[in-house]
N, C-alpha and C. Protein backbone atom coordinates (compact mmCIF):
# COMPACT_ATOMS: atom_id res chain seq x y z
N UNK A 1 -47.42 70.69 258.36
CA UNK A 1 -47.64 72.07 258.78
C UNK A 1 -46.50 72.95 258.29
N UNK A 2 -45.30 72.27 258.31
CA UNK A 2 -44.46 72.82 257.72
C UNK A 2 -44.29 73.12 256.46
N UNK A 3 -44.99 72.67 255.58
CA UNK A 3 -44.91 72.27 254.11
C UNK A 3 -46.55 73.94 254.19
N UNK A 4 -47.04 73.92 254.81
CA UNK A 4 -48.37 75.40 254.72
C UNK A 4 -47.49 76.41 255.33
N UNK A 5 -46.40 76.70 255.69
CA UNK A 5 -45.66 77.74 255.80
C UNK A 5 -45.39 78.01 257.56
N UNK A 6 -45.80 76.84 258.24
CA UNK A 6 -45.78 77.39 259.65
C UNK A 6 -44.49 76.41 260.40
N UNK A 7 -43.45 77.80 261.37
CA UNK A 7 -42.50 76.90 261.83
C UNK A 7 -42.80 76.19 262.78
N UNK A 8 -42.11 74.88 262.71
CA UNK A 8 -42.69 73.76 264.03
C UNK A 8 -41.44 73.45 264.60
N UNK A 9 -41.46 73.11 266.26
CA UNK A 9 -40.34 72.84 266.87
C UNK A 9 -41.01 72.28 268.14
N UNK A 10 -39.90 71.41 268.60
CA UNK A 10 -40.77 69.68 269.28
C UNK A 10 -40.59 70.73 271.04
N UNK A 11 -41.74 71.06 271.66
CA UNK A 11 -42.30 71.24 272.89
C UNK A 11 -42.98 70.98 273.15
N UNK A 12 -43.14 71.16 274.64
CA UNK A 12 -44.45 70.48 275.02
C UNK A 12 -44.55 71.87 276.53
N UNK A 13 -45.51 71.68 276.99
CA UNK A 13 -46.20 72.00 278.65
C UNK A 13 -45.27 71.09 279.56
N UNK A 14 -44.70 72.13 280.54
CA UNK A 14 -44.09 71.26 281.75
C UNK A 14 -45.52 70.72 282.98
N UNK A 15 -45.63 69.74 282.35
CA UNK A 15 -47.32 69.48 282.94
C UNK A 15 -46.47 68.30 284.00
N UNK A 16 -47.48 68.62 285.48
CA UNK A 16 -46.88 67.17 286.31
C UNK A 16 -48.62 66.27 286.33
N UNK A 17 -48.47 64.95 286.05
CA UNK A 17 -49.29 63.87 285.41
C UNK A 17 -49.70 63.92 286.84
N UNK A 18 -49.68 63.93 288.08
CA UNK A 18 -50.44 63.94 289.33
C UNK A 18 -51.15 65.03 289.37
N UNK A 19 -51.04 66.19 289.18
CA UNK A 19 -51.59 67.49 289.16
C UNK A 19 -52.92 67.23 288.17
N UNK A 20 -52.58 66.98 287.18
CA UNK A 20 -53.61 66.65 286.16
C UNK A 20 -54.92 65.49 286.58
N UNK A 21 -54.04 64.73 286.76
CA UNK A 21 -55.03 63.50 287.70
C UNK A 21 -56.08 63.88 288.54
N UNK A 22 -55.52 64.88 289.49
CA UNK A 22 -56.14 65.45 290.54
C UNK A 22 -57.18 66.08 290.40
N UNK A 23 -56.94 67.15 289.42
CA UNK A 23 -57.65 68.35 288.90
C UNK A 23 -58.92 67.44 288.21
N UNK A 24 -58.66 66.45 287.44
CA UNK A 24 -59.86 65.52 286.07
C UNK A 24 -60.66 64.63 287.57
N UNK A 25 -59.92 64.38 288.66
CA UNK A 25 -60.62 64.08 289.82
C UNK A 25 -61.88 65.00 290.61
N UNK A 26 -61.10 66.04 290.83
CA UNK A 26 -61.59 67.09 291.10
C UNK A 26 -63.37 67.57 290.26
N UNK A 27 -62.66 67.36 288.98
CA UNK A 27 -63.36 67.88 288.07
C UNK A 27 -65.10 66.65 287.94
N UNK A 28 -64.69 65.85 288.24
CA UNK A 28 -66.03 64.38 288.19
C UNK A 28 -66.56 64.80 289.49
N UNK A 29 -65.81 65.50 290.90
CA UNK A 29 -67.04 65.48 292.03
C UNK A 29 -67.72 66.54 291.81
N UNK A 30 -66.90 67.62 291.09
CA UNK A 30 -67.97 68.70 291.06
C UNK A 30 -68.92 68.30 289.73
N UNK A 31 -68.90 67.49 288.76
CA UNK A 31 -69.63 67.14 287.73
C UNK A 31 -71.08 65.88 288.95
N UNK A 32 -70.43 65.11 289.21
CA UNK A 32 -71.60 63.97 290.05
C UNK A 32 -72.39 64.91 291.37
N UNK A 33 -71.66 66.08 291.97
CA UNK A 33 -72.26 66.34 292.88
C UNK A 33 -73.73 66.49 293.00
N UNK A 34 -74.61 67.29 292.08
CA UNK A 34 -75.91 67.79 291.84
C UNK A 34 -76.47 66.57 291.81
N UNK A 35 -75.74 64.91 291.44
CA UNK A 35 -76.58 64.30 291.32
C UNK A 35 -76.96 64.01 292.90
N UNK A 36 -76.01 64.47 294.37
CA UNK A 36 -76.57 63.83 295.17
C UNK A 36 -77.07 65.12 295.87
N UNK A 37 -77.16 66.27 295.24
CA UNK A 37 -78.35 67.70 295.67
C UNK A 37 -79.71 67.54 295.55
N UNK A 38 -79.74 66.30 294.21
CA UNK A 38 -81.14 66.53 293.85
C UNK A 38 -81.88 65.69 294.89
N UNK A 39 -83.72 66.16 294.56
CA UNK A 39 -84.13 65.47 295.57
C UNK A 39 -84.31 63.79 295.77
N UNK A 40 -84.33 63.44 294.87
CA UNK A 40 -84.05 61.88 295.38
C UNK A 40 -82.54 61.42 294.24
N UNK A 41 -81.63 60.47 295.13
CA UNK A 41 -80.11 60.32 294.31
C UNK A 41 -80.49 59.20 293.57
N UNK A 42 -79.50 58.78 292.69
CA UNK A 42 -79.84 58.31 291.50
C UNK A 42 -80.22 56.57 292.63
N UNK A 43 -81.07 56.55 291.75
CA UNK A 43 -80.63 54.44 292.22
C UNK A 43 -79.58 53.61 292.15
N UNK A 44 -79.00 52.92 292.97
CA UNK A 44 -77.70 52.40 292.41
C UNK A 44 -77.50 51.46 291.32
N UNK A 45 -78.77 50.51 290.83
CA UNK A 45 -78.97 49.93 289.73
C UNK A 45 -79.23 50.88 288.29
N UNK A 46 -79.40 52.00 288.06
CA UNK A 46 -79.84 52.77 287.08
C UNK A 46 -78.32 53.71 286.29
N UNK A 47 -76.96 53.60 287.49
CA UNK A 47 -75.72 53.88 287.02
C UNK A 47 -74.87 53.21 287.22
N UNK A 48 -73.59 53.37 286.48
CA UNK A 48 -72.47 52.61 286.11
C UNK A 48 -71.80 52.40 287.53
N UNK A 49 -71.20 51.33 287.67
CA UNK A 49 -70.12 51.14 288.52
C UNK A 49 -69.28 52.30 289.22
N UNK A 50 -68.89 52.75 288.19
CA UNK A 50 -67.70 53.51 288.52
C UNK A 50 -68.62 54.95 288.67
N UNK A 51 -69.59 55.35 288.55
CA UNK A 51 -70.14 56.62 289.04
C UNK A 51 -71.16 56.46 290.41
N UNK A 52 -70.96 55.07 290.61
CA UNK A 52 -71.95 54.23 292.19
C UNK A 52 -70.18 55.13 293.18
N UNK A 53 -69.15 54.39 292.36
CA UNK A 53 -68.01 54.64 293.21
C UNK A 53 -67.48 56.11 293.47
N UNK A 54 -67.90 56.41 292.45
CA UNK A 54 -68.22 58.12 292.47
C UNK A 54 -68.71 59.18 293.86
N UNK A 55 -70.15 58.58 293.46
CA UNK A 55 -70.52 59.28 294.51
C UNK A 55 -71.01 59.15 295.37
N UNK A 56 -70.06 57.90 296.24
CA UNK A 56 -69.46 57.62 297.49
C UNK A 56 -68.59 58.22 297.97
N UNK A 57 -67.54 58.62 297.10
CA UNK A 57 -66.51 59.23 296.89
C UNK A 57 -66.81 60.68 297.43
N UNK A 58 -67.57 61.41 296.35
CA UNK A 58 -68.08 62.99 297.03
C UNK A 58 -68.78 62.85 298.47
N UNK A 59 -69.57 61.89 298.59
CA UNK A 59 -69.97 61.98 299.87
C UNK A 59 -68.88 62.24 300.69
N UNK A 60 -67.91 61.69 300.80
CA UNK A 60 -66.68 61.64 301.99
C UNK A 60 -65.83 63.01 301.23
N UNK A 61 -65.83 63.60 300.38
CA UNK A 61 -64.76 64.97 300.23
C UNK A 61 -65.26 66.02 301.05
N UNK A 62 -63.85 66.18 301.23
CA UNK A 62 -64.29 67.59 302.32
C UNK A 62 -63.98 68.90 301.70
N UNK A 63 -64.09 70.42 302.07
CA UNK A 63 -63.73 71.45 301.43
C UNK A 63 -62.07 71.75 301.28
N UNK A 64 -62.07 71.09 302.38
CA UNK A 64 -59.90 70.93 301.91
C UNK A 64 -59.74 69.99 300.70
N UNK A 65 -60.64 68.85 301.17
CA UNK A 65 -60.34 68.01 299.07
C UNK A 65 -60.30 68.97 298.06
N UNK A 66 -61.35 69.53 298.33
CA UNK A 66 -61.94 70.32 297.15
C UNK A 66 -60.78 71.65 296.43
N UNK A 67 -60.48 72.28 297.88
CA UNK A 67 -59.18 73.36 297.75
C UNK A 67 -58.08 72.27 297.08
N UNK A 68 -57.36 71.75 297.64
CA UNK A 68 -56.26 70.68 297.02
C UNK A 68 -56.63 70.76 295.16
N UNK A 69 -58.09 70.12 294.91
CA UNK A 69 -58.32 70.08 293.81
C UNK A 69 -58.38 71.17 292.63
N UNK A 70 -58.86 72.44 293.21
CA UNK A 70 -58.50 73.33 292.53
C UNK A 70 -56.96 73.39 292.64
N UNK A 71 -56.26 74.02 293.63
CA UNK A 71 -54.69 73.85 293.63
C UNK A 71 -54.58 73.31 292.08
N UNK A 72 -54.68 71.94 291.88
CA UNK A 72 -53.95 71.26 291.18
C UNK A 72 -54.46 72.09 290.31
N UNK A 73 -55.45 72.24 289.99
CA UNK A 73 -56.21 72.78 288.43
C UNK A 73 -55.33 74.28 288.00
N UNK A 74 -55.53 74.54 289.19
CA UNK A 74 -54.89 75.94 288.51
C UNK A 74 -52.92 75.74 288.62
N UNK A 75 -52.33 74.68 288.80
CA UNK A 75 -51.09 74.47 288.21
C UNK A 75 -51.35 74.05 287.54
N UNK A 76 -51.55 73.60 286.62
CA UNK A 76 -52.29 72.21 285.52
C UNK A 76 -52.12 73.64 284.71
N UNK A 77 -53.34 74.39 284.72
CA UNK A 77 -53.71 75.96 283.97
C UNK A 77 -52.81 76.30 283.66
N UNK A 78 -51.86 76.93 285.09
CA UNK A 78 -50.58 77.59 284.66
C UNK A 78 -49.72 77.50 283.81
N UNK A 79 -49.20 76.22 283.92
CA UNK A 79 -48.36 75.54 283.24
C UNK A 79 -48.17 75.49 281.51
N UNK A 80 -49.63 75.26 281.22
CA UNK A 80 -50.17 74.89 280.30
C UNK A 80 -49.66 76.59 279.34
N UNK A 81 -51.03 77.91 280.19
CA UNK A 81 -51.04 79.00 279.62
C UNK A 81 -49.04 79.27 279.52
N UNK A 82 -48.28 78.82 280.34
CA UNK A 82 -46.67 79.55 280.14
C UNK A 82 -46.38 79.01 278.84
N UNK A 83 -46.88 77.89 278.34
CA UNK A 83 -46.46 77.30 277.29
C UNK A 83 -46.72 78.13 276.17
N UNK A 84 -48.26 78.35 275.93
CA UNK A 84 -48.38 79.55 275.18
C UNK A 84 -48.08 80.79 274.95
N UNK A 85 -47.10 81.34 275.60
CA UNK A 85 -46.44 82.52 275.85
C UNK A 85 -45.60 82.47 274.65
N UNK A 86 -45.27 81.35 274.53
CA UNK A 86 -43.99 80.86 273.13
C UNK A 86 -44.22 80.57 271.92
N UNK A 87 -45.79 79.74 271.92
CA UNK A 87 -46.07 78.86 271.26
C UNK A 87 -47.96 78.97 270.43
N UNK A 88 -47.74 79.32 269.43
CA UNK A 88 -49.10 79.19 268.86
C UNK A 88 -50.04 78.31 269.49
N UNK A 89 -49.89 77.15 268.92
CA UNK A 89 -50.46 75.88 269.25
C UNK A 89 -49.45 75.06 268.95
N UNK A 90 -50.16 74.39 270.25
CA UNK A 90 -49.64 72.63 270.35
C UNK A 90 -50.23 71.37 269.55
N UNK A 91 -49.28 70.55 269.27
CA UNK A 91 -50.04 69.70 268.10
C UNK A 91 -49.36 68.46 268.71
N UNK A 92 -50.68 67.46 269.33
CA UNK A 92 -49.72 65.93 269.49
C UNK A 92 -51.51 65.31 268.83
N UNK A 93 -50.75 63.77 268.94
CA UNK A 93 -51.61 63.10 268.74
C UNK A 93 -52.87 62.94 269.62
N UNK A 94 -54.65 62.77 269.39
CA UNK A 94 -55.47 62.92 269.82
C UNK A 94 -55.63 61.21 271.23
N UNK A 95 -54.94 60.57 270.39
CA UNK A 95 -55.30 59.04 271.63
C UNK A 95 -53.54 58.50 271.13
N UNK A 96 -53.23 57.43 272.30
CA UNK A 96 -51.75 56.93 272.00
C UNK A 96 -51.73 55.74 271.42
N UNK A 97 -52.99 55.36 271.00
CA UNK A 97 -52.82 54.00 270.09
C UNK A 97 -54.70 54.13 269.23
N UNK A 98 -54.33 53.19 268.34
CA UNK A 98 -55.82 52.92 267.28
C UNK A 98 -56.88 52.65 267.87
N UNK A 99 -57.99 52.88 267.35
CA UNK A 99 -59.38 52.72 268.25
C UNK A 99 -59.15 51.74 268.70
N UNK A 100 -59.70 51.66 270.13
CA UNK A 100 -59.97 49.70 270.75
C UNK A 100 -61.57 49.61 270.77
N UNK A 101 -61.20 48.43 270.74
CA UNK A 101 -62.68 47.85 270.52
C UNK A 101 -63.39 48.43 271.80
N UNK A 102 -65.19 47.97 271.22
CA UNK A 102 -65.97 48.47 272.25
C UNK A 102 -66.02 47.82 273.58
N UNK A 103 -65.96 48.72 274.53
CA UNK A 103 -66.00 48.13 275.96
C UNK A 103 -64.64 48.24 276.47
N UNK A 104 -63.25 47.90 275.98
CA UNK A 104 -62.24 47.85 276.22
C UNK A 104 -62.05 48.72 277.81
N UNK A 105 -62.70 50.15 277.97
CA UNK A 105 -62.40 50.89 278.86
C UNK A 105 -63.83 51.06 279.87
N UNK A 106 -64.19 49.78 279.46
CA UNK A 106 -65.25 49.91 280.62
C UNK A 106 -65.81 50.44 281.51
N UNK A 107 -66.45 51.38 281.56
CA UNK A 107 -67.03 52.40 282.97
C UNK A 107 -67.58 51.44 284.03
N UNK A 108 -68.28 50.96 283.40
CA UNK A 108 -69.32 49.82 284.33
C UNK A 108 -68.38 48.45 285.37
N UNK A 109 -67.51 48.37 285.45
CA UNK A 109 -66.62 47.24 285.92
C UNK A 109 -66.68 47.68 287.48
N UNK A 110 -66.87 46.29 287.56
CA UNK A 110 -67.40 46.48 289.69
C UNK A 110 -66.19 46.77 290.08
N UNK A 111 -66.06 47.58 291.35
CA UNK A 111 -65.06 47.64 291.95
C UNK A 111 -64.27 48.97 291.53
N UNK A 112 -63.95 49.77 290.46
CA UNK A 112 -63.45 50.12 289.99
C UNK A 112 -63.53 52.10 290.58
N UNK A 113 -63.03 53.03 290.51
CA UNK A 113 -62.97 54.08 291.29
C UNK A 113 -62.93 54.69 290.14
N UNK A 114 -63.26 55.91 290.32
CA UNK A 114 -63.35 57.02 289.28
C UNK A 114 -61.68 57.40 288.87
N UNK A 115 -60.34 57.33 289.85
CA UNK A 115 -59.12 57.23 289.93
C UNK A 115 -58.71 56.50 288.59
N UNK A 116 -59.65 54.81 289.38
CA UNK A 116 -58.60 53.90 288.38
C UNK A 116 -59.52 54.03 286.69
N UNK A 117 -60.56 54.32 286.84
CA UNK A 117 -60.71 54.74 285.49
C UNK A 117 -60.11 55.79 284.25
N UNK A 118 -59.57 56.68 285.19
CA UNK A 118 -59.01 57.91 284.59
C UNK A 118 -57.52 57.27 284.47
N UNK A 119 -56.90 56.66 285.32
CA UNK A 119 -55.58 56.01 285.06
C UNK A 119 -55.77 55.25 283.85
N UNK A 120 -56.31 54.53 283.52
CA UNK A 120 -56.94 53.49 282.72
C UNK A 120 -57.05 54.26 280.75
N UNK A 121 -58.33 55.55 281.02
CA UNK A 121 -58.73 55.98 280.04
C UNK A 121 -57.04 56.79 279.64
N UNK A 122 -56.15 57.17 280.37
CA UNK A 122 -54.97 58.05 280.34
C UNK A 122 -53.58 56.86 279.47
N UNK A 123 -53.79 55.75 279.86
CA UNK A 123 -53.18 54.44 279.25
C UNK A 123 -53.70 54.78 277.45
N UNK A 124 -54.81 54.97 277.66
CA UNK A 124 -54.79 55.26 275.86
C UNK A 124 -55.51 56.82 275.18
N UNK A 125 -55.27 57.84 276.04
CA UNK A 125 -55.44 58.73 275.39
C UNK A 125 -54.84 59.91 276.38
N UNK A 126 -53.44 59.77 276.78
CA UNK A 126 -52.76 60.67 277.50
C UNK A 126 -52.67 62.09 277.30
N UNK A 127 -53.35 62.68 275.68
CA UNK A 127 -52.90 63.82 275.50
C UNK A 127 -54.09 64.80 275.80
N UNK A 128 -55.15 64.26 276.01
CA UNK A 128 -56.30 65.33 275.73
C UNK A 128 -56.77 66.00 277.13
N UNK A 129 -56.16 64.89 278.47
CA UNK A 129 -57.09 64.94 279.57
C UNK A 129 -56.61 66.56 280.44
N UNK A 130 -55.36 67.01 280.08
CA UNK A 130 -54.59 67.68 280.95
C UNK A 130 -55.36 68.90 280.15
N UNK A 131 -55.76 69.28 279.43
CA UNK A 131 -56.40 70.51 278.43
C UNK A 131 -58.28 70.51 278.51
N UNK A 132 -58.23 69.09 279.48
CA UNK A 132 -59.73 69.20 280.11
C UNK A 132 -59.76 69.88 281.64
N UNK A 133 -58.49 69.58 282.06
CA UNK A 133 -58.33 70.18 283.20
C UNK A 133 -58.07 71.56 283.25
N UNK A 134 -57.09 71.94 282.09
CA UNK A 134 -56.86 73.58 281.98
C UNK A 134 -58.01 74.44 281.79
N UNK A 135 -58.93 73.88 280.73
CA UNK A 135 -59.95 74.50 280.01
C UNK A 135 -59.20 75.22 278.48
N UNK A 136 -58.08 74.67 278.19
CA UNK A 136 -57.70 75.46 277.35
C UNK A 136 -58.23 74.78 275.66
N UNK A 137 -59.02 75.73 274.78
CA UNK A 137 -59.10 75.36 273.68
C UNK A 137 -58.63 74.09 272.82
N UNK A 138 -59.34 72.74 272.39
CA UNK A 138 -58.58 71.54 271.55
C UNK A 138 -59.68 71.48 270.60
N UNK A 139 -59.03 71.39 269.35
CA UNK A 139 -59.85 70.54 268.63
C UNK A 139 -59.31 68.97 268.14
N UNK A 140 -59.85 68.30 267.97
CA UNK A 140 -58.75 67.07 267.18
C UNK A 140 -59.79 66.73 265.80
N UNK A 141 -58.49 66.20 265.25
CA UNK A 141 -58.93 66.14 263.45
C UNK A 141 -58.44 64.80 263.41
N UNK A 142 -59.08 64.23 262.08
CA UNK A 142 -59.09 63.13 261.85
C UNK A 142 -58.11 63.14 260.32
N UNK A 143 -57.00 63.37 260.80
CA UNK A 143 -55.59 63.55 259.52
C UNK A 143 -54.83 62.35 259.23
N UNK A 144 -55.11 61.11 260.48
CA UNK A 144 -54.48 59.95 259.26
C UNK A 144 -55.08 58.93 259.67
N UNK A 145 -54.72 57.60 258.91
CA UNK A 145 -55.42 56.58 259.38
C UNK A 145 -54.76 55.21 259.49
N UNK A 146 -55.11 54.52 260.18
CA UNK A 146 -54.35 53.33 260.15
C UNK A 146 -54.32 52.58 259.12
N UNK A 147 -53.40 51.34 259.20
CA UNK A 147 -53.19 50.50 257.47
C UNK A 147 -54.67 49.46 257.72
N UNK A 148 -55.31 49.85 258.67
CA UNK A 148 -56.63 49.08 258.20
C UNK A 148 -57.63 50.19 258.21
N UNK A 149 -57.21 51.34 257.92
CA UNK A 149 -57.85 52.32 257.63
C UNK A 149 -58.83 53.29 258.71
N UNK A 150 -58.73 52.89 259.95
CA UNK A 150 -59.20 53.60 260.75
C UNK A 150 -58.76 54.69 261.37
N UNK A 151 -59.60 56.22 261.55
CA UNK A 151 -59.14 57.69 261.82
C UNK A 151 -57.85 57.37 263.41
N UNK A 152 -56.53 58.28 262.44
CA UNK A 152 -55.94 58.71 263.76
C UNK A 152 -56.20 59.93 263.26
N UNK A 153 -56.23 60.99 265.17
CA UNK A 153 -56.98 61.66 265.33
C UNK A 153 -55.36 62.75 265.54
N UNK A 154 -55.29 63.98 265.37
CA UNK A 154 -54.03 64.87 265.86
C UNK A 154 -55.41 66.51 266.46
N UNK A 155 -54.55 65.99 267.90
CA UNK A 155 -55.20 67.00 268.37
C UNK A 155 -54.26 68.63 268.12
N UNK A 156 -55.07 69.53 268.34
CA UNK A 156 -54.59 71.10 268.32
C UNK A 156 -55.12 71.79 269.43
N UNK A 157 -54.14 71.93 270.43
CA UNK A 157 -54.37 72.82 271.60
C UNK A 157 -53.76 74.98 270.95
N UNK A 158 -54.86 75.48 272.02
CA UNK A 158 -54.56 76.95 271.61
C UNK A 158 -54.32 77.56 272.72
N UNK A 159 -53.93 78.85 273.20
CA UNK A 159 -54.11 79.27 274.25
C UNK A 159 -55.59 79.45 274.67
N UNK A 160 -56.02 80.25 276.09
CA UNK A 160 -57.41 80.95 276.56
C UNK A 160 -57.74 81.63 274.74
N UNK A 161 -59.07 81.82 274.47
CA UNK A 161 -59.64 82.57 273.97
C UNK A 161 -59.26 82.56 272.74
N UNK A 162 -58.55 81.54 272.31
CA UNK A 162 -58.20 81.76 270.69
C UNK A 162 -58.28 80.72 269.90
N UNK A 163 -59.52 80.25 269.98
CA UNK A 163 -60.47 79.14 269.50
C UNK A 163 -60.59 79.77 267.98
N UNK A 164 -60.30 81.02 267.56
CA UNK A 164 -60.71 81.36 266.41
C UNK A 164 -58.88 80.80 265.32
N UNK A 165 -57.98 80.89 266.21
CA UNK A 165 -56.50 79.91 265.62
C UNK A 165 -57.28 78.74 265.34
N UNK A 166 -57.32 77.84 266.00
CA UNK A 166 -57.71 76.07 266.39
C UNK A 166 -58.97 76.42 264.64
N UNK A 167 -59.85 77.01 264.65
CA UNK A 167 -60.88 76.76 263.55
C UNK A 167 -60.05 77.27 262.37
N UNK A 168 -59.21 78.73 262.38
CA UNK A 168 -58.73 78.89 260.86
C UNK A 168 -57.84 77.78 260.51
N UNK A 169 -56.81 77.27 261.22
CA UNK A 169 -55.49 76.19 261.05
C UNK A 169 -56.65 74.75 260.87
N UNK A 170 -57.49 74.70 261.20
CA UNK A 170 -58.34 73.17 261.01
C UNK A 170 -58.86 72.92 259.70
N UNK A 171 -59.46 74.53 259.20
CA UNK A 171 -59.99 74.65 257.76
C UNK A 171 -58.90 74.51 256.88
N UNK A 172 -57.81 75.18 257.09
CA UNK A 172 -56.59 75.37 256.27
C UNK A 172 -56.27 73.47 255.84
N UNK A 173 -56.10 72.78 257.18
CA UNK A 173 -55.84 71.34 257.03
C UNK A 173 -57.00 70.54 256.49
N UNK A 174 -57.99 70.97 257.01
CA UNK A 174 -59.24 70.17 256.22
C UNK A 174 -58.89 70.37 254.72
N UNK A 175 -58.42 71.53 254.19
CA UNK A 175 -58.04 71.75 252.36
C UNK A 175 -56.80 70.97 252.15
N UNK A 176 -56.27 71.13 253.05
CA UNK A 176 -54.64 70.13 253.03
C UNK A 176 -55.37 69.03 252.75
N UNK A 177 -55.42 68.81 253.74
CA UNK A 177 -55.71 67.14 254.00
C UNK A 177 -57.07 66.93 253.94
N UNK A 178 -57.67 66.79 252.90
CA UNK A 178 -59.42 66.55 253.20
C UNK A 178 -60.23 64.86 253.73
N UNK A 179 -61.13 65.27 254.70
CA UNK A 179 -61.32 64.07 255.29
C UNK A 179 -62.79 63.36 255.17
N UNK A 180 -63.58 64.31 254.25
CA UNK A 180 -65.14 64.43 254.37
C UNK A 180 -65.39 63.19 253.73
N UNK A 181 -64.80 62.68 252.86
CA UNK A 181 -65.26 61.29 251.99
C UNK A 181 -64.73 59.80 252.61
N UNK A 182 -64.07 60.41 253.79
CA UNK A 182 -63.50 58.81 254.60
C UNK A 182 -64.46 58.21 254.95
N UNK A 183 -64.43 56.83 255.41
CA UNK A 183 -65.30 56.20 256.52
C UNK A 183 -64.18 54.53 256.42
N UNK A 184 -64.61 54.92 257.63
CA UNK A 184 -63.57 53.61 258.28
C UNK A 184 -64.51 52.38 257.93
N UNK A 185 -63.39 51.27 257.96
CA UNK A 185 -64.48 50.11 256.96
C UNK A 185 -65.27 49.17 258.16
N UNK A 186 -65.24 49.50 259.32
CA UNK A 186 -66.56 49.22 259.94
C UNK A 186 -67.33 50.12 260.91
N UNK A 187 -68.09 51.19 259.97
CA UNK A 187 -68.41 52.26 260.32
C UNK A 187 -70.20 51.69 260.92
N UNK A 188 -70.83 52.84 261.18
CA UNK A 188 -72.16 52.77 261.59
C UNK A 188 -72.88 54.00 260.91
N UNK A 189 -74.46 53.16 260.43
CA UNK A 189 -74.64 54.24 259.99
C UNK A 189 -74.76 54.50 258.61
C-alpha cells in the first residue's frame, strides 16, 4: 500500500474482546428470535446443535439481556468509529491462520452454546467479528497465498458510509495485485 502512494502506520481500535463477544451474542438472539415468533418453531432434529442451544438460550433472555447487549454494541461501535477519526482504513488480516479443513468449526457438535462457538470461530478468525458487531464497512481480498497455494485473505475496514473507499482501494489492489486467474489446488467447481 505503501509502494501505491498511501501512508501506513501500525493501529488498531481500542476494542475490549468481551464487549464484542457480547454484542455477536446479542446479535444471534435477535437473528434466531423470529424463528421462535413463527407459528410453529423449528423441529429440533431439522437444526444444528448449536442453534437447538440457541434458542433455548433466547427463550430465557430477558429485556435487561437484551439492553446489556446493545450496551456492548454500541461500545464495540464507538470505539471502532474513534478509530476512524484518524484513520482511513484499517487493514489486518481476514482469518489468523490458513483455511482448515471442512468441519473443523463445527456448528452441529452436541452440547455446544452459541458462546462457545463464537469463542471457537474467534480462535481462527479474530479480526472480522468485532466489525460485525459495529456494522462498520469490510471487505476482504484474496492478496496472498499460502506455500501450498491457498487464498490468504487481508481484510479492509472503513468508517460508517464509506463503502465507496473499501471498493476504489480494492480495484486499485485488484490492478496491483490481480487475483482473477487463481484457484487454489483443491478447488470446487
Amino acid at each position: 500500500m505503501e509502494a501505491a502512494g498511501h501512508h501506513v502506520t501500525e493501529a488498531g481500535p481500542a476494542l475490549s474482546w468481551e464487549a464484542v463477544l457480547h454484542g455477536m451474542l446479542t446479535q444471534s438472539v435477535a437473528t434466531g428470535a423470529p424463528f421462535l415468533l413463527a407459528p410453529r418453531e423449528p423441529h429440533p432434529g431439522t437444526v444444528a446443535a448449536t442453534t437447538r442451544s440457541l434458542l433455548a438460550q433466547i427463550k430465557r433472555t430477558t429485556a435487561l439481556d437484551l439492553l446489556r447487549g446493545f450496551r456492548s454494541q454500541n461500545e464495540v461501535t464507538r470505539a471502532a468509529a474513534r478509530f476512524f477519526l484518524d484513520h482511513d482504513v484499517l487493514v489486518t488480516p481476514t482469518t489468523a491462520r490458513p483455511p482448515l479443513p471442512h468441519g473443523t468449526l463445527d456448528y452441529d457438535a452436541e452440547g455446544q452454546t452459541m458462546r462457545d462457538w463464537l469463542v471457537k470461530l474467534d480462535g481462527y478468525s479474530p479480526f472480522t467479528m468485532a466489525f460485525n458487531v459495529s456494522g462498520h464497512p469490510a471487505i476482504s481480498l484474496p492478496l496472498g497465498r499460502t506455500a501450498d497455494g491457498l487464498p490468504i485473505g487481508v481484510q479492509l475496514v472503513a468508517a460508517h458510509d464509506r463503502e465507496d473507499l473499501l471498493l476504489a482501494l480494492a480495484a486499485r489492489l485488484e490492478e496491483e495485485i490481480p487475483w482473477r486467474d487463481r484457484i487454489p489446488p483443491h478447488a470446487v467447481g
